[in-house]
Protein backbone atom coordinates (compact mmCIF):
# COMPACT_ATOMS: atom_id res chain seq x y z
CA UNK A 1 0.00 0.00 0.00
CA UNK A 2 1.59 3.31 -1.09
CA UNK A 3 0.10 6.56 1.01
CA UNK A 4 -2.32 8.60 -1.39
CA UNK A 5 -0.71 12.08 -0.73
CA UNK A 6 2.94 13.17 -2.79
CA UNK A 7 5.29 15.39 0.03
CA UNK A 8 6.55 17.36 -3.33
CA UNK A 9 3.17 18.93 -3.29
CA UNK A 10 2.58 19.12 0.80
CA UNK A 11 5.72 21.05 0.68
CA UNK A 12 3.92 23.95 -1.58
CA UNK A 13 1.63 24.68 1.91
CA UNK A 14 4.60 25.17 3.78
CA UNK A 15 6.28 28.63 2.58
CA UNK A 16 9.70 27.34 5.10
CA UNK A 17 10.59 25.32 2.34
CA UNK A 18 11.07 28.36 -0.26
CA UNK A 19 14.18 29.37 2.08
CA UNK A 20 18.01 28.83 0.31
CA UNK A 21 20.41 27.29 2.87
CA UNK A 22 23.97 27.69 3.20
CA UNK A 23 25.54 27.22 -0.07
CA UNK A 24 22.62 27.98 -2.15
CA UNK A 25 21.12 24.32 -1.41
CA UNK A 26 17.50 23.33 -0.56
CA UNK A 27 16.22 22.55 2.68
CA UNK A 28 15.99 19.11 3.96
CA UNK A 29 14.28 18.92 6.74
CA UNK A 30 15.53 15.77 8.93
CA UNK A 31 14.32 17.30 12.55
CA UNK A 32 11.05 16.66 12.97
CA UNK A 33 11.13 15.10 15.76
CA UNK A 34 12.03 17.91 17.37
CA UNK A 35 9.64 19.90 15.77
CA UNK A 36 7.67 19.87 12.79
CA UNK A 37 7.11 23.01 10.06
CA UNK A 38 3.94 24.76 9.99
CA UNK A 39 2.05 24.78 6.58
CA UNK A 40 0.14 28.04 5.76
CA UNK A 41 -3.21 26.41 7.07
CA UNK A 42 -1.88 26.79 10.03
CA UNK A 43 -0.19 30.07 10.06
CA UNK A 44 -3.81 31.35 8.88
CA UNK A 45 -5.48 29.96 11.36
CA UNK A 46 -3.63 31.61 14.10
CA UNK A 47 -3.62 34.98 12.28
CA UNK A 48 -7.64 35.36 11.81
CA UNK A 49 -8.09 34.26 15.37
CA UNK A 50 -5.72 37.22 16.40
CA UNK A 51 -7.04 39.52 13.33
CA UNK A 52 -11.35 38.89 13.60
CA UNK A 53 -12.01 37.25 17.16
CA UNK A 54 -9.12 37.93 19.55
CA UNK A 55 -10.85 38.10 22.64
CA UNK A 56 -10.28 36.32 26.32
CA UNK A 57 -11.92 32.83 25.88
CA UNK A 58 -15.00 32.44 28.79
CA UNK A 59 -15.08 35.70 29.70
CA UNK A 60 -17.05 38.85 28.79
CA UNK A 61 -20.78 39.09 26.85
CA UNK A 62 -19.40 40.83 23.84
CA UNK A 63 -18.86 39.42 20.12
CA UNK A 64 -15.05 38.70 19.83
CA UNK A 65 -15.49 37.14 23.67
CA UNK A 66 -18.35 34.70 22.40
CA UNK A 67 -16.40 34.09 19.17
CA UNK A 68 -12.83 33.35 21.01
CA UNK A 69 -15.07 31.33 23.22
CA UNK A 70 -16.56 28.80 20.21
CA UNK A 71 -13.05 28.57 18.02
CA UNK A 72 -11.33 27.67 21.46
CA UNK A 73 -14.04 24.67 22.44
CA UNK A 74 -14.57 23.91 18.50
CA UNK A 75 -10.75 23.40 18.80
CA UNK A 76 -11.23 21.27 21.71
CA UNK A 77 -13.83 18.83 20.04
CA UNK A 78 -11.57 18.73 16.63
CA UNK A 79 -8.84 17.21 19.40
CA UNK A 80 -11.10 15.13 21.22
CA UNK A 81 -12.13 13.52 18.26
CA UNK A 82 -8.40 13.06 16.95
CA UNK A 83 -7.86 10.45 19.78
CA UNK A 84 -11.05 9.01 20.37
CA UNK A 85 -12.15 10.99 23.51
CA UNK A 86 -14.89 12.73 25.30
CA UNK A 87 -14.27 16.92 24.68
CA UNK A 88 -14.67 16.93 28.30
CA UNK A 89 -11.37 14.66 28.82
CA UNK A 90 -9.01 16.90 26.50
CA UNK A 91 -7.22 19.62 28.67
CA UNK A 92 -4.64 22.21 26.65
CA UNK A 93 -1.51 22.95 28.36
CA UNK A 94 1.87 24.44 27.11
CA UNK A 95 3.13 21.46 26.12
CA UNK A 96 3.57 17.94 26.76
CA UNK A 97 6.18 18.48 29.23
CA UNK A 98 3.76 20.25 31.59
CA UNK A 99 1.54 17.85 30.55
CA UNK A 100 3.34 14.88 32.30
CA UNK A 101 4.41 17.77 34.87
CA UNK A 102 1.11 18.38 35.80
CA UNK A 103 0.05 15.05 36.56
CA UNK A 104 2.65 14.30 38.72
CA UNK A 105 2.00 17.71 40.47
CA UNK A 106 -1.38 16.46 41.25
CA UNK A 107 -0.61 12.74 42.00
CA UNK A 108 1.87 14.69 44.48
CA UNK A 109 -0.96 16.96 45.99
CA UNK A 110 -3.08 14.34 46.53
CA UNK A 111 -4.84 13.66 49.69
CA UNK A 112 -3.54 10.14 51.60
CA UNK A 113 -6.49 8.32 50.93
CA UNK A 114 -6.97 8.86 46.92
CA UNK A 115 -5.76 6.58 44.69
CA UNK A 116 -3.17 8.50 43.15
CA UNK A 117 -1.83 9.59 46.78
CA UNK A 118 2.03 7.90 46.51
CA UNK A 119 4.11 6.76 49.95
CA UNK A 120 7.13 5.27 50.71
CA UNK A 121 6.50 1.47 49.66
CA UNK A 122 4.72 2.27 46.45
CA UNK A 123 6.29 1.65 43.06
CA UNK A 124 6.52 4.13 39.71
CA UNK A 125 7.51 2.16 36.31
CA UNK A 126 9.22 4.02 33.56
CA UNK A 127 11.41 2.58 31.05
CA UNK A 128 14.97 3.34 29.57
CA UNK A 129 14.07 4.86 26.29
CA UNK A 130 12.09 7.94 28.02
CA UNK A 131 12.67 11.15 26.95
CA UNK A 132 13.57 13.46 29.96
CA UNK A 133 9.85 15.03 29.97
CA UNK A 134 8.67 11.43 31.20
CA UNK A 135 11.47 10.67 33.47
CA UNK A 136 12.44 13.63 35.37
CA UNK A 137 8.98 14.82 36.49
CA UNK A 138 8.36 11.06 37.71
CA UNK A 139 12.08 10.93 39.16
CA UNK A 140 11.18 13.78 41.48
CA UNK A 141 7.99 12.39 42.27
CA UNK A 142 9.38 9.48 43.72
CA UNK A 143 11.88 11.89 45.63
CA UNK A 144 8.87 13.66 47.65
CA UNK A 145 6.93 11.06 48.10
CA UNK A 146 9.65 8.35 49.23
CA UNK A 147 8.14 6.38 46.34
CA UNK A 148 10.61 3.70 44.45
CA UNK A 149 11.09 4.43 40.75
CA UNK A 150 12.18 1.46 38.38
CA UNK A 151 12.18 0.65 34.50
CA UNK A 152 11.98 -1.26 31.93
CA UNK A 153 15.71 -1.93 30.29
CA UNK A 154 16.09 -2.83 26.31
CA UNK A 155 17.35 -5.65 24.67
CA UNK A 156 20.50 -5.28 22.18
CA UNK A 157 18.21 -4.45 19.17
CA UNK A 158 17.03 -1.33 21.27
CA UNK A 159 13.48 -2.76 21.74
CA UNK A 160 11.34 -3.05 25.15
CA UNK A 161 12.73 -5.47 27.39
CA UNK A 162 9.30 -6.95 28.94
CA UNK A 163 10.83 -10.59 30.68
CA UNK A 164 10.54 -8.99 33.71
CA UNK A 165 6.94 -7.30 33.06
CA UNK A 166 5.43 -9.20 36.35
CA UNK A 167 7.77 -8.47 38.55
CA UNK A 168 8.31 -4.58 37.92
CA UNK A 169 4.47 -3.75 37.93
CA UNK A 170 3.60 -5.19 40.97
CA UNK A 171 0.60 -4.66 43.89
CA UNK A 172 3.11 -1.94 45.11
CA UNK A 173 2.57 -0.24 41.62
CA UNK A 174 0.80 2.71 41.72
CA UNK A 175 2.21 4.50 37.90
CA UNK A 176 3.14 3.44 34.88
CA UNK A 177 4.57 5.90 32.47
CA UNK A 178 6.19 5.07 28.66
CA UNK A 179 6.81 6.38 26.01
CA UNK A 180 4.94 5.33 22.66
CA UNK A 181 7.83 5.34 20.75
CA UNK A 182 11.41 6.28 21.62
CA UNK A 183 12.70 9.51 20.30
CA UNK A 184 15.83 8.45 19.56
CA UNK A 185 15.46 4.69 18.20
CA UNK A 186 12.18 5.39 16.78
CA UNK A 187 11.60 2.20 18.72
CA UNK A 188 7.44 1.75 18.76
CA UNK A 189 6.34 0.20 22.38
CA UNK A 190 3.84 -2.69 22.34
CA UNK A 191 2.18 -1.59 25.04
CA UNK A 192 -0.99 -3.83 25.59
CA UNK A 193 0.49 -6.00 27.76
CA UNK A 194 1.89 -3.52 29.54
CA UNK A 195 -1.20 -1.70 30.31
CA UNK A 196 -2.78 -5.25 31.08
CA UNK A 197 -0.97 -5.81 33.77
CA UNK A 198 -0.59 -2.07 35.26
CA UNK A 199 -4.52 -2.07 35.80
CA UNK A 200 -4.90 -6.25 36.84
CA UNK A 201 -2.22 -4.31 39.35
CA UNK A 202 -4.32 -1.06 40.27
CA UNK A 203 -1.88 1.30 38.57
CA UNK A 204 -2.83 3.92 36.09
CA UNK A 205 -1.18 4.20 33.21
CA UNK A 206 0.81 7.31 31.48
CA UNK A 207 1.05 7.03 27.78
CA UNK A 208 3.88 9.90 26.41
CA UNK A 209 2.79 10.06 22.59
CA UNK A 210 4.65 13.00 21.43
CA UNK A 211 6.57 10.70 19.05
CA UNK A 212 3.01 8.66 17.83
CA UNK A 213 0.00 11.16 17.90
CA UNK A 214 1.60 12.97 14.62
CA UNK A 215 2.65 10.00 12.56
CA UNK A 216 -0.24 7.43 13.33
CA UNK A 217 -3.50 6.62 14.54
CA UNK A 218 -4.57 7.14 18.19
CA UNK A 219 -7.30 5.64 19.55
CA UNK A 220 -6.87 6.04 23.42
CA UNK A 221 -10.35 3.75 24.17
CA UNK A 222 -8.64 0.78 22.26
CA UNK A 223 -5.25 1.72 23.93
CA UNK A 224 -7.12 1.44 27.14
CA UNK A 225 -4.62 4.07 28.73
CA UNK A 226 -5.41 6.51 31.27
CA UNK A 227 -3.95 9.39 30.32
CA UNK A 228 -1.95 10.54 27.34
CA UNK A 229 0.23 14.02 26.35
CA UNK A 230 1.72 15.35 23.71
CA UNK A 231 2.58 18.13 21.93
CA UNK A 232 1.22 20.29 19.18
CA UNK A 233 4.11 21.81 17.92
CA UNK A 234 5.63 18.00 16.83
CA UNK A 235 2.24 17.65 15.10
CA UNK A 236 2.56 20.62 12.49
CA UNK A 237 0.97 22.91 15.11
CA UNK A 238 2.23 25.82 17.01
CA UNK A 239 4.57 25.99 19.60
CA UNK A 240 3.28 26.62 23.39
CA UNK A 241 0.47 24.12 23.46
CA UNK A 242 0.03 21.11 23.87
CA UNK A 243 -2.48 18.23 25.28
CA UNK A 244 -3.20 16.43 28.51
CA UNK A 245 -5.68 13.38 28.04
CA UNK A 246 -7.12 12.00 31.20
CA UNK A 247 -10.10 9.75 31.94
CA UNK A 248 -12.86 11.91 33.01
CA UNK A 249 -14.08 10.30 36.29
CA UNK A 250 -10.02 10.47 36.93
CA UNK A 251 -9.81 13.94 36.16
CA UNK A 252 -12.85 14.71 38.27
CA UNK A 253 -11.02 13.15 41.20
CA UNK A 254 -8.20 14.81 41.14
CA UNK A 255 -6.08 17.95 42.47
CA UNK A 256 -5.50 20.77 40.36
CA UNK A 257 -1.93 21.58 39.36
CA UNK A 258 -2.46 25.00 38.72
CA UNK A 259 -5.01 27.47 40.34
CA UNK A 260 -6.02 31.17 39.56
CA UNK A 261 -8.91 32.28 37.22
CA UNK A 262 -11.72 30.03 35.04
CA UNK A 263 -11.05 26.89 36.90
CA UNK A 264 -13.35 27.75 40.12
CA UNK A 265 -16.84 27.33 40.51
CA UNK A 266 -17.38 29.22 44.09
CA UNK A 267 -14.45 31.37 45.89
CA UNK A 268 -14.49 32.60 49.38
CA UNK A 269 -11.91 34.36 51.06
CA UNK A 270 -11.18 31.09 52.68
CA UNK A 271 -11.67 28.43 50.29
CA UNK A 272 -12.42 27.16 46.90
CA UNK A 273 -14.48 24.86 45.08
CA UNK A 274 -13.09 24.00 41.56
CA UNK A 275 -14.65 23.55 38.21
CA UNK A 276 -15.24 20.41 36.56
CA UNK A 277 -12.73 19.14 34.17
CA UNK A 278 -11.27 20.52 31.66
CA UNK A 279 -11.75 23.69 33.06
CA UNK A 280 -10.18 22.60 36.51
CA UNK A 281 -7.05 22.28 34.99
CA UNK A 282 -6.85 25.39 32.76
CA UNK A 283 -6.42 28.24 35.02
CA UNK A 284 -5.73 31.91 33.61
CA UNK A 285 -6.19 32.85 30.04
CA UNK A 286 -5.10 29.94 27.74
CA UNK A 287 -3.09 29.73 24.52
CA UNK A 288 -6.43 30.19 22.95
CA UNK A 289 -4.66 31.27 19.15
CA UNK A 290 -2.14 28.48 19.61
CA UNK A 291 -5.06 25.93 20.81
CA UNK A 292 -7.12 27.61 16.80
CA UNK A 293 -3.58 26.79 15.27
CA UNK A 294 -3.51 23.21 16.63
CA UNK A 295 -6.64 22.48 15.69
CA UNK A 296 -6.38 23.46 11.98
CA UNK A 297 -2.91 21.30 12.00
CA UNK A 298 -4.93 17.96 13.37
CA UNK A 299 -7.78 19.30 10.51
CA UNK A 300 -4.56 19.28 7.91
CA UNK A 301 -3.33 15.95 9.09
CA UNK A 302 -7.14 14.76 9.39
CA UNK A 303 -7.67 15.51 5.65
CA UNK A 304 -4.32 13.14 4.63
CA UNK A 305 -5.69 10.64 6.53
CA UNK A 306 -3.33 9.39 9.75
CA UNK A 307 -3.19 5.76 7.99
CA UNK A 308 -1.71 7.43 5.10
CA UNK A 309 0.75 9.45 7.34
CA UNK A 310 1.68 6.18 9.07
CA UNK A 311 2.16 4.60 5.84
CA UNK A 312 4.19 6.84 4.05
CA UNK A 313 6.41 6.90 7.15
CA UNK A 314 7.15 3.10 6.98
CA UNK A 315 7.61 3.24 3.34
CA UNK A 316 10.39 6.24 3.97
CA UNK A 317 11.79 4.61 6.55
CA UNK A 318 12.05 1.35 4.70
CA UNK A 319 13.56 3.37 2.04
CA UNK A 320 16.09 4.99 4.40
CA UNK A 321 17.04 1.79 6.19
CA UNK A 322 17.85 -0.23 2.94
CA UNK A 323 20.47 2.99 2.12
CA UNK A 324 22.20 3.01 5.09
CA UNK A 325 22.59 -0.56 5.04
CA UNK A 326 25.02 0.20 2.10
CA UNK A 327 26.82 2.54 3.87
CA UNK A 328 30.30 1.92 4.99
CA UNK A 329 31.35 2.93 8.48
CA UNK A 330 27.91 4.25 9.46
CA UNK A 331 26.02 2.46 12.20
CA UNK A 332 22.29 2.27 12.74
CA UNK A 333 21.29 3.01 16.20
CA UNK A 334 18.31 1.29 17.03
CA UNK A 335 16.00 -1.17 15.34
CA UNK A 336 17.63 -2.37 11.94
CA UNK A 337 14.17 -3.72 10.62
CA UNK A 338 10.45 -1.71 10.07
CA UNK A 339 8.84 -3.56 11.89
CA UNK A 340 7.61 -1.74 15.18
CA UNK A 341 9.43 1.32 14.06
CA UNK A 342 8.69 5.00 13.78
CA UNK A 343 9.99 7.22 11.03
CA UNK A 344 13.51 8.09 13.37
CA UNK A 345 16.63 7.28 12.46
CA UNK A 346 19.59 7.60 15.05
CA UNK A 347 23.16 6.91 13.58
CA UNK A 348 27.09 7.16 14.13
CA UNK A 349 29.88 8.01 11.92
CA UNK A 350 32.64 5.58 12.86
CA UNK A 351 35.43 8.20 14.32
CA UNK A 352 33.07 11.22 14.05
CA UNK A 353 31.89 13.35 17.11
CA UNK A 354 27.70 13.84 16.23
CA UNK A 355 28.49 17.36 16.41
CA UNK A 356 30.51 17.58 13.51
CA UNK A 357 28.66 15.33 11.92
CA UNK A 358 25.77 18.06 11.84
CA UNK A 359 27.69 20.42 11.05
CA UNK A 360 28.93 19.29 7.71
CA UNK A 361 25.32 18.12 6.97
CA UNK A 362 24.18 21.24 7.51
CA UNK A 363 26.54 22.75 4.92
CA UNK A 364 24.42 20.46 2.38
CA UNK A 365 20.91 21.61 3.91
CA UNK A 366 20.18 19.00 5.29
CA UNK A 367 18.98 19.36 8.65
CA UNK A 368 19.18 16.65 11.25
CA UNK A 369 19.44 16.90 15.24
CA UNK A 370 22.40 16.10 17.03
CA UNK A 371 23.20 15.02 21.01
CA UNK A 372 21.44 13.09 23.30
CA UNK A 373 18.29 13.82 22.65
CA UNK A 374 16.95 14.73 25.74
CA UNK A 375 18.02 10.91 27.26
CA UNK A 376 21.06 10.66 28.84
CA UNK A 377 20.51 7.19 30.74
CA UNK A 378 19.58 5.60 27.25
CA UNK A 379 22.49 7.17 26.14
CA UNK A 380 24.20 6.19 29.00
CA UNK A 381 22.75 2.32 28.83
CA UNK A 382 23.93 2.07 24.51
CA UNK A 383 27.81 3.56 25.81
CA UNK A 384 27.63 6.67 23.72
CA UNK A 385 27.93 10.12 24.35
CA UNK A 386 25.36 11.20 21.34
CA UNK A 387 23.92 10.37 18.08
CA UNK A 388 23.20 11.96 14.79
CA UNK A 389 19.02 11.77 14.09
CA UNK A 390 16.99 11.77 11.21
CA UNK A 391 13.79 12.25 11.68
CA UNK A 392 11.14 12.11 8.68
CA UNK A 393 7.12 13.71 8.20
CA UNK A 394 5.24 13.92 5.89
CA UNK A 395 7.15 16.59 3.50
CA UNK A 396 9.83 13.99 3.26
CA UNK A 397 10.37 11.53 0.37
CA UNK A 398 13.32 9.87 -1.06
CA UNK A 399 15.04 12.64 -2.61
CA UNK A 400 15.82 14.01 0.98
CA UNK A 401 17.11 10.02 2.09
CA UNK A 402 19.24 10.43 -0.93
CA UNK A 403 20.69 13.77 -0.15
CA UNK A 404 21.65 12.91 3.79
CA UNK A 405 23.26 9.74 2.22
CA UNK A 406 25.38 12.24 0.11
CA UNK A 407 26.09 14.56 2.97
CA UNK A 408 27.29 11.45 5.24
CA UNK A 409 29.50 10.42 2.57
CA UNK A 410 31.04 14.58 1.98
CA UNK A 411 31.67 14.27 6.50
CA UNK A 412 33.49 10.84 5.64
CA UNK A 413 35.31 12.85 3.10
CA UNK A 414 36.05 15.56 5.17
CA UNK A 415 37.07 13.70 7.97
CA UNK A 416 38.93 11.35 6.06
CA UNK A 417 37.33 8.32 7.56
């Protein structure tokens, strides 16, 4: 099956790619994993929200209030319905970072007897291949709480090591966050047994999908998950929002993370009761342009048609893999195969520092991300001190494979490896 939609022609909606790079070559744009470009549909969006109905959302009886009021809940739904939730579930935050932030905020503020009230004894499950955004907010979790944090560890493919599955989700489980897929294997996480045994356990379960929710379908009833985040600006949106899934009668039940305006219902000078959710969790004015903007991104990836997106990514990725199986000196970090595998490639240069790796590619155009990646224990756990990463969307096809292929082969050249 070949994905219905040709990335020559995407490009056209996205004016970045008109820009001449250093030496007068083309763009290639190898970093979306990072973050992806904006087409105009986008860019629009956010402008007419600003230009014909800027207004604070929930406030006021005038026009542009009512109107900033229905684009920012119409946005809401066109998310909801993106993942397969109730509008009421979807909560817009910064990002996905404060996403996963804010839930351990309110796990932390939790009174004793709730069930997402930690104490020494109980048990938080990560894995290896998180990105910080899913490890450190969990890490210092288990710090205030006296909580015990393990993981999961990988095998020597870079996939989900799950022979120990029973004994790391245990009764003493109370959290289980993963990743979907790692950001820097492009590793995809089969998670069902995973979340099988978190709830046979009690545990709720955190899925990080800033690496899944733009490149393939999300469906968090048939996931069976309890919450989810990620992050517009990786999904052709805008930068400075991003989403926070939850189970309703969970989000209900618990704390707020942030308090202030629009997320009370009554205020004394002594108390508060709070809103229902989503409005309990989205104190102050919101990112009500960049929430407009996200939407009409999910709208442009809606009207592709995410089994599409997913497919052109595996046939890209297929593509890539095969080439740098030809290359000499060049190691594939990660999954060698496309089979659980996102559209990430992480790689070393035999005798090449990742940094200079970049740098030569970026003489070429071609733009690919360099480091660790936001994981230093997985980096720490494979023995390196970074990789080079190629990350592909949907303006990619084969023409930009070809031309990072080239560039590796001028830094071998330069290098003289």
């Amino acid at each position: 099956m070949k994905a219905i939609f040709t990335p020559a022609e995407i490009r056209k909606d996205f004016p970045i790619f008109n820009k001449v790079m250093r030496g007068g070559n083309r763009l290639v744009y190898l970093d979306s994993g990072a973050t992806s470009q904006k087409p105009r549909q986008v860019l629009d969006a956010e402008r007419e929200f600003y230009e014909q109905h800027n207004a604070a959302v929930h406030r006021g009886a005038h026009l542009l209030a009512e109107e900033a009021s229905i684009a920012y809940e119409g946005s809401r739904k066109i998310l909801a319905d993106f993942i397969n939730a109730d509008v009421d579930e979807v909560i817009f935050t910064k990002s996905a970072t404060e996403s996963i932030n804010a839930l351990a905020y309110s796990f932390g503020n939790s009174a004793a007897n709730s069930r997402f009230a930690l104490k020494p004894g109980d048990r938080i499950v990560v894995s290896i291949l998180e990105h910080h955004a899913n490890l450190i907010p969990w890490q210092q979790l288990a710090k205030r709480t006296g909580a015990e944090l393990v993981w999961f560890d990988i095998d020597d493919e870079g996939r989900l090591d799950q022979s120990n599955l029973l004994d790391l989700i245990n009764l003493r489980t109370k959290v289980v966050a993963i990743t979907h897929q790692s950001n820097v294997l492009g590793t995809i996480v089969p998670i069902t047994e995973i979340v099988k045994r978190a709830h046979e356990m009690g545990a709720v379960v955190v899925l990080d999908a800033c690496q899944s929710a733009p490149h393939f379908p999300i469906d968090v009833q048939a996931l069976d998950i309890d919450f989810l985040a990620f992050s517009g600006h990786k999904a052709l949106g805008p930068t400075g929002v991003g989403i926070l899934w939850g189970r309703l009668e969970y989000l209900n039940a618990m704390e707020p993370f942030l308090t202030g305006g629009s997320m009370i219902e009554t205020v004394t000078m002594i108390d508060a009761k709070w809103a229902a959710a989503p409005k309990k969790f989205e104190a102050g004015v919101p990112n009500m342009a960049q929430a407009v903007g996200l939407a009409a991104a999910v709208t442009y990836l809606n009207n592709l048609g995410m089994e599409n997106v997913a497919q052109h990514d595996r046939d890209l990725t297929s593509y890539a893999l095969k080439k740098f199986a030809e290359l000499n000196g060049v190691q594939v970090i990660g999954p060698k195969n496309n089979i659980d595998r996102g559209a990430v490639i992480s790689f070393a240069i035999d005798d090449i520092h990742p940094h200079d790796v970049g740098q030569v590619l970026d003489q070429y155009g071609v733009a690919v991300r360099t480091g660790h990646h936001c994981a230093w224990p997985l980096m720490k756990r494979l023995g390196l001190v970074g990789t080079t990463r190629a990350s592909f969307y949907i303006y990619n096809d084969e023409s930009d494979v070809d031309a990072l292929i080239e560039a590796i082969g001028h830094a071998q050249k330069y290098f003289k490896v």
